[in-house]
C-alpha atoms as a PDB file:
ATOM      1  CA  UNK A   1       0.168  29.621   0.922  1.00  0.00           C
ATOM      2  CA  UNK A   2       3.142  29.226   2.707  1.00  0.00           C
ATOM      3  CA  UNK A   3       4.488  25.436   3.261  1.00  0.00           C
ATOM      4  CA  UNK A   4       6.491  24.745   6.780  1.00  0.00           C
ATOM      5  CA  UNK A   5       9.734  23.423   6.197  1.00  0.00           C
ATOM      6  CA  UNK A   6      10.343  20.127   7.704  1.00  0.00           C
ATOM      7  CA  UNK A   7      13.816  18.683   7.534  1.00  0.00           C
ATOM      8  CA  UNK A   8      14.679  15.230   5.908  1.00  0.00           C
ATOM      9  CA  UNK A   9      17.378  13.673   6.768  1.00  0.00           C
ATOM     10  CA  UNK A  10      18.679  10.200   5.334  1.00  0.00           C
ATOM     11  CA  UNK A  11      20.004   7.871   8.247  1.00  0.00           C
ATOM     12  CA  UNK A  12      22.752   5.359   7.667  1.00  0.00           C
ATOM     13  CA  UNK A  13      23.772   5.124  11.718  1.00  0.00           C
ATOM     14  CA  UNK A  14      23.536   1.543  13.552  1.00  0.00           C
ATOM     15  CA  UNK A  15      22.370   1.054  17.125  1.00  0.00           C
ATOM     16  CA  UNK A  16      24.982  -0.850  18.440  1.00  0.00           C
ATOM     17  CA  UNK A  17      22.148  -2.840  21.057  1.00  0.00           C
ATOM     18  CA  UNK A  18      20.385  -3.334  17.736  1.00  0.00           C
ATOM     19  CA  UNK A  19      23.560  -4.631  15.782  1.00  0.00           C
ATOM     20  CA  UNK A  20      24.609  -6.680  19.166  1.00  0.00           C
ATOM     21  CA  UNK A  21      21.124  -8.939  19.397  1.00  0.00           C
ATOM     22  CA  UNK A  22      20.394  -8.980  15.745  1.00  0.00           C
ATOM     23  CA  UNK A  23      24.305 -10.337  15.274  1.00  0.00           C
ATOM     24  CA  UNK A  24      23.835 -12.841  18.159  1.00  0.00           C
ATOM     25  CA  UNK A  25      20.298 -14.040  16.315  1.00  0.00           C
ATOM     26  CA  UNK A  26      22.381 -14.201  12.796  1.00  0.00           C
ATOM     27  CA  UNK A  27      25.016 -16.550  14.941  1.00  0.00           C
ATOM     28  CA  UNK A  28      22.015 -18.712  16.147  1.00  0.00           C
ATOM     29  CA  UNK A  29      20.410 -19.201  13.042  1.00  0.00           C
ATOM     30  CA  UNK A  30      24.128 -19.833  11.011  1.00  0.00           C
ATOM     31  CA  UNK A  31      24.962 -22.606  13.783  1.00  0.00           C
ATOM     32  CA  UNK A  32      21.442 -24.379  13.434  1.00  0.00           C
ATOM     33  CA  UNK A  33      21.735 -24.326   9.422  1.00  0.00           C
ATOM     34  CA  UNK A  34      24.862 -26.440  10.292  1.00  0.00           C
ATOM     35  CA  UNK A  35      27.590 -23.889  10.175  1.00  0.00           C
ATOM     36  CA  UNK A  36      31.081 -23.047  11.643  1.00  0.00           C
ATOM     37  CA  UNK A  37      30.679 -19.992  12.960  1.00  0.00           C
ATOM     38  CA  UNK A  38      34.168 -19.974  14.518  1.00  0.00           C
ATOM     39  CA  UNK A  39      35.717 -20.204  11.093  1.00  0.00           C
ATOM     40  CA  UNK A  40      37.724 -17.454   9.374  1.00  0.00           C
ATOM     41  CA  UNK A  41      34.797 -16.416   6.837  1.00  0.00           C
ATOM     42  CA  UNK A  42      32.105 -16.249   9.140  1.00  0.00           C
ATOM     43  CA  UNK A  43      33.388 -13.980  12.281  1.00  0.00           C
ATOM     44  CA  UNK A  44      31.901 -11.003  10.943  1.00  0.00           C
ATOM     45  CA  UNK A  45      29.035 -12.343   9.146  1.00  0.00           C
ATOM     46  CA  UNK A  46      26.463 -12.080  12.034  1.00  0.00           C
ATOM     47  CA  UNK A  47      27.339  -8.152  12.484  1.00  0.00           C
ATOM     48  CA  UNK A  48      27.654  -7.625   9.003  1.00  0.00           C
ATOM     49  CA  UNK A  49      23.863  -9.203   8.245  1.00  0.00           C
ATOM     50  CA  UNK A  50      22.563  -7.344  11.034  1.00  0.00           C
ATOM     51  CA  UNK A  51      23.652  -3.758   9.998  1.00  0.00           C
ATOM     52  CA  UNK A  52      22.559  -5.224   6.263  1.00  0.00           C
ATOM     53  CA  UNK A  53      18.708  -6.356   7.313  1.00  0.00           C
ATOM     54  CA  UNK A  54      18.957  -2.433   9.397  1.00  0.00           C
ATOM     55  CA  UNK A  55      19.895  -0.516   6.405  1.00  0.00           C
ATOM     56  CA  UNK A  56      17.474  -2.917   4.337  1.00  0.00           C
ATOM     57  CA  UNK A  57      14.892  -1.836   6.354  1.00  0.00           C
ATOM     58  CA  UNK A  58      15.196   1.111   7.590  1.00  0.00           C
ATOM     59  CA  UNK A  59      12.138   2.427   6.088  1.00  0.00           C
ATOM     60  CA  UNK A  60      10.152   1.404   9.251  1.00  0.00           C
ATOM     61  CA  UNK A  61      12.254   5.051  11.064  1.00  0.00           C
ATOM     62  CA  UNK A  62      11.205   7.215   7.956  1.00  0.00           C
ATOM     63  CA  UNK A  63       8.044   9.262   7.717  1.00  0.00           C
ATOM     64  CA  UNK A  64       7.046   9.281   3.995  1.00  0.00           C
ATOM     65  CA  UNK A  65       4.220  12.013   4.713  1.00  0.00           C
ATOM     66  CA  UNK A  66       7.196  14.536   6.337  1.00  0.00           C
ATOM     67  CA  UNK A  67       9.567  13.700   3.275  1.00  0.00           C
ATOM     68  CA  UNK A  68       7.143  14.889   1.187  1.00  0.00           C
ATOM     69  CA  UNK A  69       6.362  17.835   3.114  1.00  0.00           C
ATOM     70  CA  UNK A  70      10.149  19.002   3.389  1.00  0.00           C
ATOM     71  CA  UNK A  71       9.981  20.380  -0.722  1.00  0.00           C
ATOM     72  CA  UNK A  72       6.375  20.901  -1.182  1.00  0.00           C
ATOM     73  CA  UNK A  73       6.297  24.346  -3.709  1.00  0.00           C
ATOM     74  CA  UNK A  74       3.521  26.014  -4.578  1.00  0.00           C
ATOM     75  CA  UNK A  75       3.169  26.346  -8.579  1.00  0.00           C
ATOM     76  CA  UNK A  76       0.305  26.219 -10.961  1.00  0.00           C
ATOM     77  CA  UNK A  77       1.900  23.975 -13.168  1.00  0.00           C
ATOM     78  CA  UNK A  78      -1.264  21.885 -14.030  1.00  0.00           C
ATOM     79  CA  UNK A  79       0.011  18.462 -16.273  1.00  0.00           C
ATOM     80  CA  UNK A  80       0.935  15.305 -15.583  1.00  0.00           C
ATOM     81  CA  UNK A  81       4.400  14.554 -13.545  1.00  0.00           C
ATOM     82  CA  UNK A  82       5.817  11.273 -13.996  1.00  0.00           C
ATOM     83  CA  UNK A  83       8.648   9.933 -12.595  1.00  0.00           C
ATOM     84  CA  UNK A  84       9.465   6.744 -13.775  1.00  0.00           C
ATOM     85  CA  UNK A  85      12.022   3.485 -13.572  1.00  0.00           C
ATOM     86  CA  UNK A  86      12.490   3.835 -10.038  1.00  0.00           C
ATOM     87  CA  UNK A  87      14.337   0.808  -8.726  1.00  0.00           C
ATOM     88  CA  UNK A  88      12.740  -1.036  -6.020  1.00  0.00           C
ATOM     89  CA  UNK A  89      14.141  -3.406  -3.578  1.00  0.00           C
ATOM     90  CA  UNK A  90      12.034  -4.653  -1.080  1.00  0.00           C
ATOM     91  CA  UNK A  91      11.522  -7.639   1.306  1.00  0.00           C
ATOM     92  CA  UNK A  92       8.800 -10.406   0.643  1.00  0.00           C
ATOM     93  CA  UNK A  93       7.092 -10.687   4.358  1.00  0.00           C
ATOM     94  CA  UNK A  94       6.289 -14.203   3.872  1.00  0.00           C
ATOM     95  CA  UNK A  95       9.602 -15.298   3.345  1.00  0.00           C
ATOM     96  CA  UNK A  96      11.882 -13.017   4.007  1.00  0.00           C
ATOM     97  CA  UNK A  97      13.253 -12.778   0.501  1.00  0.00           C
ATOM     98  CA  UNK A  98      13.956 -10.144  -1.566  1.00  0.00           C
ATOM     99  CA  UNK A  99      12.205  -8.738  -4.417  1.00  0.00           C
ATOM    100  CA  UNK A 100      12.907  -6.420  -7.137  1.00  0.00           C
ATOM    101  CA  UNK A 101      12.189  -3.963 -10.248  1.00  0.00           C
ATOM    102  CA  UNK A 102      10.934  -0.632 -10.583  1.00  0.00           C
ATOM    103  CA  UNK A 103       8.442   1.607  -9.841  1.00  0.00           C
ATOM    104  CA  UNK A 104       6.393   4.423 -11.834  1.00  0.00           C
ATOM    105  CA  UNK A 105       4.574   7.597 -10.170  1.00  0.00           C
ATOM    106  CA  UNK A 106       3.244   9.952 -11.927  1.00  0.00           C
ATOM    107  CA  UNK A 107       0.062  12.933 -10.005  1.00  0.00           C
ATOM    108  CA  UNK A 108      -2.041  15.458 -11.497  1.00  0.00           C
ATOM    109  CA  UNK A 109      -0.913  18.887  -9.260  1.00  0.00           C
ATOM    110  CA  UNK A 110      -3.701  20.904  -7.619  1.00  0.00           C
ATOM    111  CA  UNK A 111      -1.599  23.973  -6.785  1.00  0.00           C
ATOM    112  CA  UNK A 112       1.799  22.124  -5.376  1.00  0.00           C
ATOM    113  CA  UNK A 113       4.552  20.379  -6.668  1.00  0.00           C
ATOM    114  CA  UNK A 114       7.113  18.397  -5.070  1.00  0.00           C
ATOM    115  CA  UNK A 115      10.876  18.287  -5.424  1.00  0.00           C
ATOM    116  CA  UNK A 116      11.305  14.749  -7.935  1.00  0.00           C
ATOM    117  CA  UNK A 117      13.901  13.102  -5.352  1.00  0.00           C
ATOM    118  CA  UNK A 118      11.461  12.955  -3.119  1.00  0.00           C
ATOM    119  CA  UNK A 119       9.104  10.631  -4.849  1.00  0.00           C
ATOM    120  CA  UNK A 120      11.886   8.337  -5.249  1.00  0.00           C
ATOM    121  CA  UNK A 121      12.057   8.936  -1.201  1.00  0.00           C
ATOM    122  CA  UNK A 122       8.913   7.751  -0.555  1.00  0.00           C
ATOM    123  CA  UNK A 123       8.956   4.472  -2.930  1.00  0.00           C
ATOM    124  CA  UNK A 124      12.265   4.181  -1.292  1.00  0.00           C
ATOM    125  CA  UNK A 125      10.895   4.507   2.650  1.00  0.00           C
ATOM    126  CA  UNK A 126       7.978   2.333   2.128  1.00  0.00           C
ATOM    127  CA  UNK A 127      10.030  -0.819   0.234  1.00  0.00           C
ATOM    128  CA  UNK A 128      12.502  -0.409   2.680  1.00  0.00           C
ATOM    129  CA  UNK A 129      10.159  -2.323   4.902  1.00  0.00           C
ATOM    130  CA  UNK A 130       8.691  -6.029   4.768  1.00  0.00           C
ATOM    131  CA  UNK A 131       6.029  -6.263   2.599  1.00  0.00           C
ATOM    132  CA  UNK A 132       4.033  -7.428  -0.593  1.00  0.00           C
ATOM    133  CA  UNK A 133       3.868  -5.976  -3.651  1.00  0.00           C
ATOM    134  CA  UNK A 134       0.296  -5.227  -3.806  1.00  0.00           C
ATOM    135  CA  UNK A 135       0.517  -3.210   0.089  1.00  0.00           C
ATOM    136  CA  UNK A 136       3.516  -1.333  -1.312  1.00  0.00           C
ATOM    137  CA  UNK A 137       1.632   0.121  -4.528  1.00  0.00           C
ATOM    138  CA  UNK A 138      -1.130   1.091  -2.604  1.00  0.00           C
ATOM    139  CA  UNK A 139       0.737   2.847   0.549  1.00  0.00           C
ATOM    140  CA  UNK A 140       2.802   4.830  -2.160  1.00  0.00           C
ATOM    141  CA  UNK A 141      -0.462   6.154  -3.710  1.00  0.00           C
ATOM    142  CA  UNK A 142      -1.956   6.804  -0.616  1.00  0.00           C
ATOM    143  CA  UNK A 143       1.152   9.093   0.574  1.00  0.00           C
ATOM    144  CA  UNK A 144       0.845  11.635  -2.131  1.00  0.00           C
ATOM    145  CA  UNK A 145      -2.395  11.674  -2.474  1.00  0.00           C
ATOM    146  CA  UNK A 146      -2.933  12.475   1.509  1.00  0.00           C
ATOM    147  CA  UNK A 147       0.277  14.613   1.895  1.00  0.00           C
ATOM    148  CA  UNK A 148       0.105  17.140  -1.705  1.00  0.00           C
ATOM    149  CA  UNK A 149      -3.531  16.415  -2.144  1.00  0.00           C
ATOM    150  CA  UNK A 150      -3.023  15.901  -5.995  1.00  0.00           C
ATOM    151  CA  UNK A 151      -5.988  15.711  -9.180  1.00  0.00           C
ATOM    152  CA  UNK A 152      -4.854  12.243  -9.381  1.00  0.00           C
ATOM    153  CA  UNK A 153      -2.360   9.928  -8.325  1.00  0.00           C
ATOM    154  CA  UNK A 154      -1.238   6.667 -10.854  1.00  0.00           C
ATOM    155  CA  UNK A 155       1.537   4.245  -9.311  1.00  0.00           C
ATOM    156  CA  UNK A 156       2.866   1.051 -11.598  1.00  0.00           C
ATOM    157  CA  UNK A 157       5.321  -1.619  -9.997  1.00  0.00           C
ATOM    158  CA  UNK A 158       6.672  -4.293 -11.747  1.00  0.00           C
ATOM    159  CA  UNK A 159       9.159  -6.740  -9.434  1.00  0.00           C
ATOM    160  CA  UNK A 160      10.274 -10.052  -9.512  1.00  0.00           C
ATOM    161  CA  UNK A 161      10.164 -12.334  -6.772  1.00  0.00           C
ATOM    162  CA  UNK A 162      13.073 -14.254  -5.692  1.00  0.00           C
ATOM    163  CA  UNK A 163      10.398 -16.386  -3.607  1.00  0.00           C
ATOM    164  CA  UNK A 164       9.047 -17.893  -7.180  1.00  0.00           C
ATOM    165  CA  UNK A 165      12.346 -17.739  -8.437  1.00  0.00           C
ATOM    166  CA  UNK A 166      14.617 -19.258  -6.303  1.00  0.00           C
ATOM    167  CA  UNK A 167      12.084 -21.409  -4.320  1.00  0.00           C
ATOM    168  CA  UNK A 168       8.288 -22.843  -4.661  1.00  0.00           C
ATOM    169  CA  UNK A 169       7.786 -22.668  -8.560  1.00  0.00           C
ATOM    170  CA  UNK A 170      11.098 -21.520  -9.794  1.00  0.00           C
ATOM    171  CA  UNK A 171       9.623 -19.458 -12.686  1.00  0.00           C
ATOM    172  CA  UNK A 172      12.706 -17.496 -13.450  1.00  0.00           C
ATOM    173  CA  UNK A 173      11.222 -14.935 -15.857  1.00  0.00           C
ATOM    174  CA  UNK A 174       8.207 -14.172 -14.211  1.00  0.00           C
ATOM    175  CA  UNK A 175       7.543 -10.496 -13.685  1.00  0.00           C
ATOM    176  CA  UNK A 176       4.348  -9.417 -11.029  1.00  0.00           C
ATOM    177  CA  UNK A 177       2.588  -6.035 -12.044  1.00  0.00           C
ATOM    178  CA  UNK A 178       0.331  -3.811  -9.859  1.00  0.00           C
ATOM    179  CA  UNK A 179      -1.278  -0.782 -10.101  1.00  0.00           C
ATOM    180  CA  UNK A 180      -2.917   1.768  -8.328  1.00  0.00           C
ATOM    181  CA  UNK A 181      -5.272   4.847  -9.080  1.00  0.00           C
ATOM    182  CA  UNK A 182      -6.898   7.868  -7.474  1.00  0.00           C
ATOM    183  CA  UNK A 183      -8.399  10.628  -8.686  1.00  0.00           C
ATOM    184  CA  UNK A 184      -8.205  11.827 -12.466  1.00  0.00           C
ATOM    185  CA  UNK A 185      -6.283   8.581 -13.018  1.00  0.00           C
ATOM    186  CA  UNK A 186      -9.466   6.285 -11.893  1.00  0.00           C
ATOM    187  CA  UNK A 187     -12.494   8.818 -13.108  1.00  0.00           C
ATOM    188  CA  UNK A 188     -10.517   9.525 -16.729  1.00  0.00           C
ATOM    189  CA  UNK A 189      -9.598   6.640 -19.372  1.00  0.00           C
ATOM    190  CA  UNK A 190      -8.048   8.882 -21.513  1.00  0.00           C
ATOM    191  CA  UNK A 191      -5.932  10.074 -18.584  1.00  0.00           C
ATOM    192  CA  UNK A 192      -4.865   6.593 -17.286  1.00  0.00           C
ATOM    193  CA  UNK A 193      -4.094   5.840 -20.950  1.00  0.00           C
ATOM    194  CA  UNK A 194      -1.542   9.167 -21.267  1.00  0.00           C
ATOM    195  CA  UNK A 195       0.221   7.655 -18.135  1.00  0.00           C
ATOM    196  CA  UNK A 196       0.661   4.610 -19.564  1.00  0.00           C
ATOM    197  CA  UNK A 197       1.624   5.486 -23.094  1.00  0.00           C
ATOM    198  CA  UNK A 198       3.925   8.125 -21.384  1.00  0.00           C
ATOM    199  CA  UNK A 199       5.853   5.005 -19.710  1.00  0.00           C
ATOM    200  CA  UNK A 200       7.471   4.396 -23.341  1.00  0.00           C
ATOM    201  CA  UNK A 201       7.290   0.650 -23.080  1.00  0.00           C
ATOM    202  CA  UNK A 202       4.426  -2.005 -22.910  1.00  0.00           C
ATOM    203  CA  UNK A 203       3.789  -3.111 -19.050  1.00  0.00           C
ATOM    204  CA  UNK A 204       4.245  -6.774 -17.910  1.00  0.00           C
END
């Protein structure tokens, strides 16, 4: 079967219109919080958080599907692929702070593979976005398992919240887990439990 071969290209560019009201918005906001924002230190600052939040979430001008249809190879290799400790860093929707940790993929292949980058791609384009944790692990999943069409698909995240850490409860060590299964991975214990034991490390 032969695969089309759709171009991925990473963007780091600004907008400058984009830069220009999200800087004057950053201004606002420093002034109301009580701020100088004539002062040496802060000049920059509203430009500089604007192109930060754009590359921070620049996720919302990626396709995840076309990523991973730009290495998509057919092979008959017919195990488990896991690609694992994949650092997240995503955006809490509710409060617009971050949160963190990493994230572990693994699919069954049903006649394709994909090239390994690309997994990291798609965990990348989706946290790269506002969101919670549990919308995250489930978007993931759903990507490869619409785009390659796996046996199985089995995602793990485990972040921490700067929301409970820095604010609310202020439980500094506190770690959220989610998961999410299709396929061989939901209909097969013994299959969910390979995944798991192939992590190397107990889960949170």
């Amino acid at each position: 079967m032969e695969i089309d071969d759709f171009s991925y290209q990473r963007n780091d560019t600004y907008n400058p219109q984009q830069v220009e009201k999200l800087g004057g918005l950053y201004k606002q906001i420093l002034s109301v919080l009580g701020e100088d924002t004539a002062r040496d230190g802060l000049l920059k600052t509203p430009e500089r958080v604007a192109k930060a939040m754009l590359f921070l979430t620049q996720g919302y001008q990626q396709d995840p599907h076309q990523i991973i249809r730009s290495a998509m190879f057919e092979e008959k290799y017919s195990q488990m692929v896991i690609v694992k400790d994949i650092e997240v860093f995503s955006f809490c929707e509710h409060h617009l702070l971050p949160f963190f940790g990493k994230a572990h993929v693994a699919y069954i292949p049903n006649g394709h593979i994909i090239g390994l980058s690309k997994i990291a791609r798609v965990v990348d384009a989706y946290s790269r976005r506002l969101q919670v944790q549990e919308r995250l692990t489930n978007q993931i999943k759903d990507c490869i398992q619409e785009t390659l069409n796996p046996l199985g698909v089995a995602v793990v995240i485990e972040a921490q919240h700067m929301c409970m850490m820095m604010r609310g409860v202020e439980k500094q060590e506190s770690c959220t887990t989610t998961s999410a299964f299709t396929g061989l991975f939901m209909k097969s214990n013994a299959t969910r439990a390979e995944f798991i034991n192939l992590l190397g490390k107990p889960l949170h």
